[in-house]
Structures are given as C-alpha cells and as structure tokens.
Protein backbone atom coordinates (compact mmCIF):
# COMPACT_ATOMS: atom_id res chain seq x y z
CA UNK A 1 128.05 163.21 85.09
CA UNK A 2 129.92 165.13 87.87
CA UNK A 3 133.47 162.87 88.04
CA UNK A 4 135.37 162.66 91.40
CA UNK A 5 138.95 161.43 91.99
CA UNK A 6 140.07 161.18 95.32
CA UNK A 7 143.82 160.49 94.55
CA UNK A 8 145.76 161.29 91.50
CA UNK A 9 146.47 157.89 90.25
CA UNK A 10 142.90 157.20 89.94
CA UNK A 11 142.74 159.67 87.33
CA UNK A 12 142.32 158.56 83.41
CA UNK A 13 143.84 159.83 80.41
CA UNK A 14 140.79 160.28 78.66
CA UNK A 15 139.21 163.07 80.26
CA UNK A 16 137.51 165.82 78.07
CA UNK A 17 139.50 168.59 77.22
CA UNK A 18 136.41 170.50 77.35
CA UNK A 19 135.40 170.13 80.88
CA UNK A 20 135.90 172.45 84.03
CA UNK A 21 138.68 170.46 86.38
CA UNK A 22 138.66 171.55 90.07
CA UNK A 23 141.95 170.80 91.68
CA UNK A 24 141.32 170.61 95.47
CA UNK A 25 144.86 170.25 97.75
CA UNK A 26 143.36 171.35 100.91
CA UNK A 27 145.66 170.99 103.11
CA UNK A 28 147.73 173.44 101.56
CA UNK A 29 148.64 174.08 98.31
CA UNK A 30 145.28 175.29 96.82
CA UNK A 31 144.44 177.45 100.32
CA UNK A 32 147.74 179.18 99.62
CA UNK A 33 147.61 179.71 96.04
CA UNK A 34 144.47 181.66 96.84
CA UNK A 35 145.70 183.33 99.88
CA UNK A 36 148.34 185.02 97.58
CA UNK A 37 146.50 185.92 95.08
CA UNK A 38 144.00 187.60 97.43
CA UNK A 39 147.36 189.17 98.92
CA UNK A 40 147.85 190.84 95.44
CA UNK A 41 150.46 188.50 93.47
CA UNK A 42 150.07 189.10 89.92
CA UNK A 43 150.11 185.44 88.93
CA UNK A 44 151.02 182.06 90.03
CA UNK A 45 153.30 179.98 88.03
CA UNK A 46 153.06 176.05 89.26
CA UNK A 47 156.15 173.83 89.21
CA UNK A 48 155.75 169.90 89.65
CA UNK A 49 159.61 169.25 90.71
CA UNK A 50 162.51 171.29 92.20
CA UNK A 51 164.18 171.16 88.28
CA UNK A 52 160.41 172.47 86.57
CA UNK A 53 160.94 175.45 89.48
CA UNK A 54 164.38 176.13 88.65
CA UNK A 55 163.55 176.51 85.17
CA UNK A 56 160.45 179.09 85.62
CA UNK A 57 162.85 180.72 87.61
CA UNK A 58 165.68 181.08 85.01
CA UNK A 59 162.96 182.08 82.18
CA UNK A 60 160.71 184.82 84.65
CA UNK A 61 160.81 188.36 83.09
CA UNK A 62 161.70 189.86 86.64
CA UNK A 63 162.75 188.26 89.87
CA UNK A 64 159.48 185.74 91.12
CA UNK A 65 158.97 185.26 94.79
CA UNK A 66 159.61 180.96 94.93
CA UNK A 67 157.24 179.18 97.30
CA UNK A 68 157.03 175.98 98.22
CA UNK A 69 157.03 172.79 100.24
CA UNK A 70 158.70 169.34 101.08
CA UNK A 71 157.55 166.88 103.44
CA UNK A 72 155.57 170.59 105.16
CA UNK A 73 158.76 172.14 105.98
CA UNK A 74 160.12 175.17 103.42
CA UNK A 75 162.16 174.28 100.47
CA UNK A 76 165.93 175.39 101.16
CA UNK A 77 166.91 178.62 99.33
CA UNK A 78 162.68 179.37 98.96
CA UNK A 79 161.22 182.98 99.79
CA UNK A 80 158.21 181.39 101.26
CA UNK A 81 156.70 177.96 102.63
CA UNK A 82 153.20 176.74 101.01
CA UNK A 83 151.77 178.35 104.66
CA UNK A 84 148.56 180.88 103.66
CA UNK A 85 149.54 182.89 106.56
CA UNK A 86 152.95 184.03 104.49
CA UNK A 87 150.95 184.94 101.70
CA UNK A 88 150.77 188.77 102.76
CA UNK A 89 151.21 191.69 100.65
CA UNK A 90 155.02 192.75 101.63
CA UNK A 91 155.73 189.04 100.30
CA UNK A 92 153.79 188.81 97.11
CA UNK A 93 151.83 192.26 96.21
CA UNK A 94 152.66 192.76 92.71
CA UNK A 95 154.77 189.59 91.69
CA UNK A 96 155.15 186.38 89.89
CA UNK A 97 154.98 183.66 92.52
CA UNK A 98 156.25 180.58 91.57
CA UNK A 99 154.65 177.43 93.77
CA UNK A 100 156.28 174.17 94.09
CA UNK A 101 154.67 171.73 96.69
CA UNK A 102 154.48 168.14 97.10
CA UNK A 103 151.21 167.13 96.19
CA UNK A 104 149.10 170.16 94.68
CA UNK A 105 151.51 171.45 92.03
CA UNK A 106 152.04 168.06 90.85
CA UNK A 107 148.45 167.52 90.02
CA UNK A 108 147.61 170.46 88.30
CA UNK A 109 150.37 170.39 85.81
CA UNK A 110 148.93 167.01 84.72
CA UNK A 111 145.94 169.36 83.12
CA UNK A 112 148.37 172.08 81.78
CA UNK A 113 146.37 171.60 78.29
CA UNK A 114 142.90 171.58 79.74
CA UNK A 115 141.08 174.77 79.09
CA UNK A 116 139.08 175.72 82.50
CA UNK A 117 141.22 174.57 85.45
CA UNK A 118 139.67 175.62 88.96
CA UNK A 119 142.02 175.83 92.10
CA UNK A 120 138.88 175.34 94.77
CA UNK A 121 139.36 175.42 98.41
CA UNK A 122 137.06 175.75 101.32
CA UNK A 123 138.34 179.26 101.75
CA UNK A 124 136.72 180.24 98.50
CA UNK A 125 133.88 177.14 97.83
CA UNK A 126 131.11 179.32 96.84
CA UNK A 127 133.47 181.28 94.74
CA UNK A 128 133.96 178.25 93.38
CA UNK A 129 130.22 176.82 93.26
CA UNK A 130 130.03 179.82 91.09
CA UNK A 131 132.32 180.09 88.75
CA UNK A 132 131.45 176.21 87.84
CA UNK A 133 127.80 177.54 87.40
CA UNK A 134 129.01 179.40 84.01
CA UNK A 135 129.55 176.16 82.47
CA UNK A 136 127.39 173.62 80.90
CA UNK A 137 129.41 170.51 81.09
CA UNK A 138 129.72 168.86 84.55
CA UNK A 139 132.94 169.20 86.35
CA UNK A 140 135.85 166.84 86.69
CA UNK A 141 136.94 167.10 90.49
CA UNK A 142 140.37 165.62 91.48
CA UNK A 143 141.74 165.36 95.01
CA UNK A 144 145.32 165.91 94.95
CA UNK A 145 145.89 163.56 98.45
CA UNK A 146 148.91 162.58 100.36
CA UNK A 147 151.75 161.03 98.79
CA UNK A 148 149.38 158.85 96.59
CA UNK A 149 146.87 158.43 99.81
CA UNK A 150 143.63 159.54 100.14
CA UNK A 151 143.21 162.90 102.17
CA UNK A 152 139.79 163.22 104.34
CA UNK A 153 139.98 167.37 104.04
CA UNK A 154 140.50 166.76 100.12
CA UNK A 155 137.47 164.63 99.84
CA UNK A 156 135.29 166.18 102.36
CA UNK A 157 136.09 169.49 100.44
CA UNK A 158 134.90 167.83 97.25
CA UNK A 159 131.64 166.77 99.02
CA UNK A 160 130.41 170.13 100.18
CA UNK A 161 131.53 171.55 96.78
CA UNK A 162 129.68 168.59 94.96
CA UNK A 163 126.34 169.31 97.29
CA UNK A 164 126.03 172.99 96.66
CA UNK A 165 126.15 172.62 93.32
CA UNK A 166 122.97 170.59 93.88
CA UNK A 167 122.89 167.92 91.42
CA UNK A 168 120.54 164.95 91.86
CA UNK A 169 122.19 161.72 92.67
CA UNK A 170 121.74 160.01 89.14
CA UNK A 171 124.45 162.82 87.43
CA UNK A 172 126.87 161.89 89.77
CA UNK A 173 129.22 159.10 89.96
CA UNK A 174 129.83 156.56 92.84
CA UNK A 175 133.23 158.47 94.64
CA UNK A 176 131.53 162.17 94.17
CA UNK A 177 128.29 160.13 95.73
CA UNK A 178 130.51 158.90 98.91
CA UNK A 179 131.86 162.21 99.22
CA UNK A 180 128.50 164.24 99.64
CA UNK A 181 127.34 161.35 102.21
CA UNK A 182 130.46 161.94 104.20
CA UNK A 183 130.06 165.66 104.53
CA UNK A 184 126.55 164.54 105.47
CA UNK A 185 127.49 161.90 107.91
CA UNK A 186 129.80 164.75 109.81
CA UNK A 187 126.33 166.24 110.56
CA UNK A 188 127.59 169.74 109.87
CA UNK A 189 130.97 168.97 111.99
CA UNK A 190 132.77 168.80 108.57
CA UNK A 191 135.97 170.94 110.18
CA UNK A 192 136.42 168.91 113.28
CA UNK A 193 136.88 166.06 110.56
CA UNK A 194 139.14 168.00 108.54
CA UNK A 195 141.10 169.13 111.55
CA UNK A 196 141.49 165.18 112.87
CA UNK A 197 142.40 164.00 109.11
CA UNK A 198 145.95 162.04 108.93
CA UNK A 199 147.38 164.88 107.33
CA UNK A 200 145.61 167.30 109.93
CA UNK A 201 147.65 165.92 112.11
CA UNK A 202 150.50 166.01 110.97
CA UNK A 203 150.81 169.59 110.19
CA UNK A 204 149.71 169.69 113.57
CA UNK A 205 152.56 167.84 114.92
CA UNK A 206 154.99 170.30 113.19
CA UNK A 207 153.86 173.58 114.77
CA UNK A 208 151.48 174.30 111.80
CA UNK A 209 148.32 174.32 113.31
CA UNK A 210 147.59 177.93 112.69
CA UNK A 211 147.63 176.78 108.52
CA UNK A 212 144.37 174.22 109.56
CA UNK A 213 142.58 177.12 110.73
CA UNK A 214 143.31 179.08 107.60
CA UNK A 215 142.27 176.76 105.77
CA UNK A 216 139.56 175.36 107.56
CA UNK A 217 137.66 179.53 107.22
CA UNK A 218 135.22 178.61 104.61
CA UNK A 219 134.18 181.52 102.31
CA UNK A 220 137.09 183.69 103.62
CA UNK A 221 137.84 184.90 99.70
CA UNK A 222 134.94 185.66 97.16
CA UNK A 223 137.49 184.62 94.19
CA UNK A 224 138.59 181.53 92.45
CA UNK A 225 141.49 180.86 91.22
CA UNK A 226 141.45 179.67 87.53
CA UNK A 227 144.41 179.07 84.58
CA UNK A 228 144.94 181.67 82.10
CA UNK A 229 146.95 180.20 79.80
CA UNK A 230 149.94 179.05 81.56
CA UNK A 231 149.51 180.97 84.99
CA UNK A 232 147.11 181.10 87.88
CA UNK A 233 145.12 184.31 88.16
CA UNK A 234 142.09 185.59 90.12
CA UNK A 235 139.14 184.96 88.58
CA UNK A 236 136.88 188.18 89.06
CA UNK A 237 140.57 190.08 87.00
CA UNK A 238 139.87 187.41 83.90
C-alpha cells in the first residue's frame, strides 16, 4: 500500500526499513537541494539544528558551502539561503553543501537509517515517478509541512506524484487517496493552488516570490535526488 503523511508527526516508528521514502518540502528545502545539485555540488550533507550544522561543519574534509533557513530569511553567518535561485554554479559547483532549514532537513534525518530515501519535488516529479518505478515495494511519502501544519504545495505535490505512478485506488491509503482527489479537484490549476497555499503566501509577503515560481516549474531537472549513505547525491551519478 502506497503510505502518505502529510505532516511529520503523523509519521510512525514502524515503518519498513526496506521501503523507498519520498521526502517532499516543497516550498523549499527539497526544490533547493535539487537546484544545487543540478548546479554541480558534489553532495548535500543535511543538518536538523544549528548545533547538527556546526558539527558537519567542524568534521567536512574541505571548507562546505552552509545553506540554510529560519523562519525564510538566511541563517546569520550562512553562504546561502534555502532560495533555488542561489543554487548556481559560482556558489556550489564542485562542493559539499551543507543544508539546514526549518522543516525539510528536519524530516529527512528522521530516516537517516532507511536505505532508499527520495528528495522529490515538482521540479523533478517524473524524475522521481521514475526512479520509484525500480522498486517493488510501494513508497512511503511524507510531507515535511509548516511548523507541524499541513502545507497545500506539500500535499498537492504528493498527489500528482501518487497519480502518475498510477496505482488503483485499493493500494493506496486514505491521506495518499485525498491527495490525488485534490490535485484532481484543482482541475489541472494545481500551481495557482500551490501559489495561494498559507505558506505561498508567506514567502510571498517577504519578497520571495521569484522561489514559488522555481519551484512551481514542474519537470525543470530530469534527476532525483536520493541518499548515498550519509549524503545527498544525484541520482543518474549513483
């Protein structure tokens, strides 16, 4: 059965080890993540506190490029904000970047000893639709939200991954179920819903509506980004 959580706290304990997780932070974490890599960072390293950061810093073999968010604004003393549009090549082309947001980073170091962790995004969903097809157990999908909330771009991200992957309706469970009937619902106007979300807004309302439309440019990247051990890398490089 195709699992969906659409905030972190809804997540169990007792998840198989052996099943694909897709991490989906829409909004931006997971768009930026995939922006650098596309931008030619050798790996991503993902804190989930200013102290886990710190200490990836002190043990990195060279000096990493630190990225990273609170509240949307840059962390103080950070290279980079968790904007996609920074993620160029003169910031990141070659280097460890280590990625510290509010919501995103925190949610995939909960699966640090899961074997096939999936960073999806809309910027790379049949990338991801893909990559998921190499596996025969269902995916696990988890949202990472807003401060505990649910996020509409998270979930309606999770229901147009969920429908191309083109499951019938009796392998999926209630929440992945609600989310394909949403994207549905928006009768193809799926961005404009994005866009409007809570957390749309907000970004909005701090000058960062540029990031929306990054994120919002579905198949931009033909790449996934997946965990290799304890790092982020591009999937077609595995």
């Amino acid at each position: 059965m195709i699992e969906l959580y659409t905030i972190p706290t809804g997540i169990p304990d007792n998840i198989d080890k052996d099943r694909p997780v897709v991490i989906l932070d829409i909004f931006r974490a997971s768009t930026s993540i995939t922006a650098a890599l596309a931008a030619g960072a050798e790996k991503i390293l993902v804190a989930g506190s200013m102290a886990e950061a710190e200490k990836l810093k002190s043990a990195a073999d060279s000096v990493p490029v630190m990225a990273g968010e609170r509240s949307g604004f840059r962390i103080e003393g950070y290279d980079l904000g968790n904007s996609p549009r920074e993620m160029l090549p003169d910031n990141v082309s070659g280097k460890t970047v280590i990625f510290n947001s509010t919501n995103g980073t925190k949610l995939l170091r909960r699966f640090d000893h899961f074997e096939t962790v999936i960073v999806g995004s809309f910027v790379s969903m049949m990338a991801t639709v893909d990559y998921l097809s190499r596996f025969e157990n269902d995916p696990v999908v988890c949202c990472a939200g807003t401060v505990g909330r649910e996020s509409n771009e998270d979930t309606l991200a999770a229901g147009l991954l969920i429908s191309s992957l083109d499951r019938p309706e009796s392998v999926l469970d209630d929440a992945a179920v609600s989310a394909v009937r949403l994207v549905q619902n928006s009768q193809g106007d799926w961005v404009k819903w994005a866009r409007h979300s809570f957390h749309g807004r907000y970004l909005a309302s701090i000058d960062l509506a540029e990031d929306l439309d990054f994120c919002l440019d579905l198949d931009r990247f033909h790449f996934v980004p997946v965990k290799s051990g304890e790092v982020l890398v591009r999937s077609d490089r595995l």
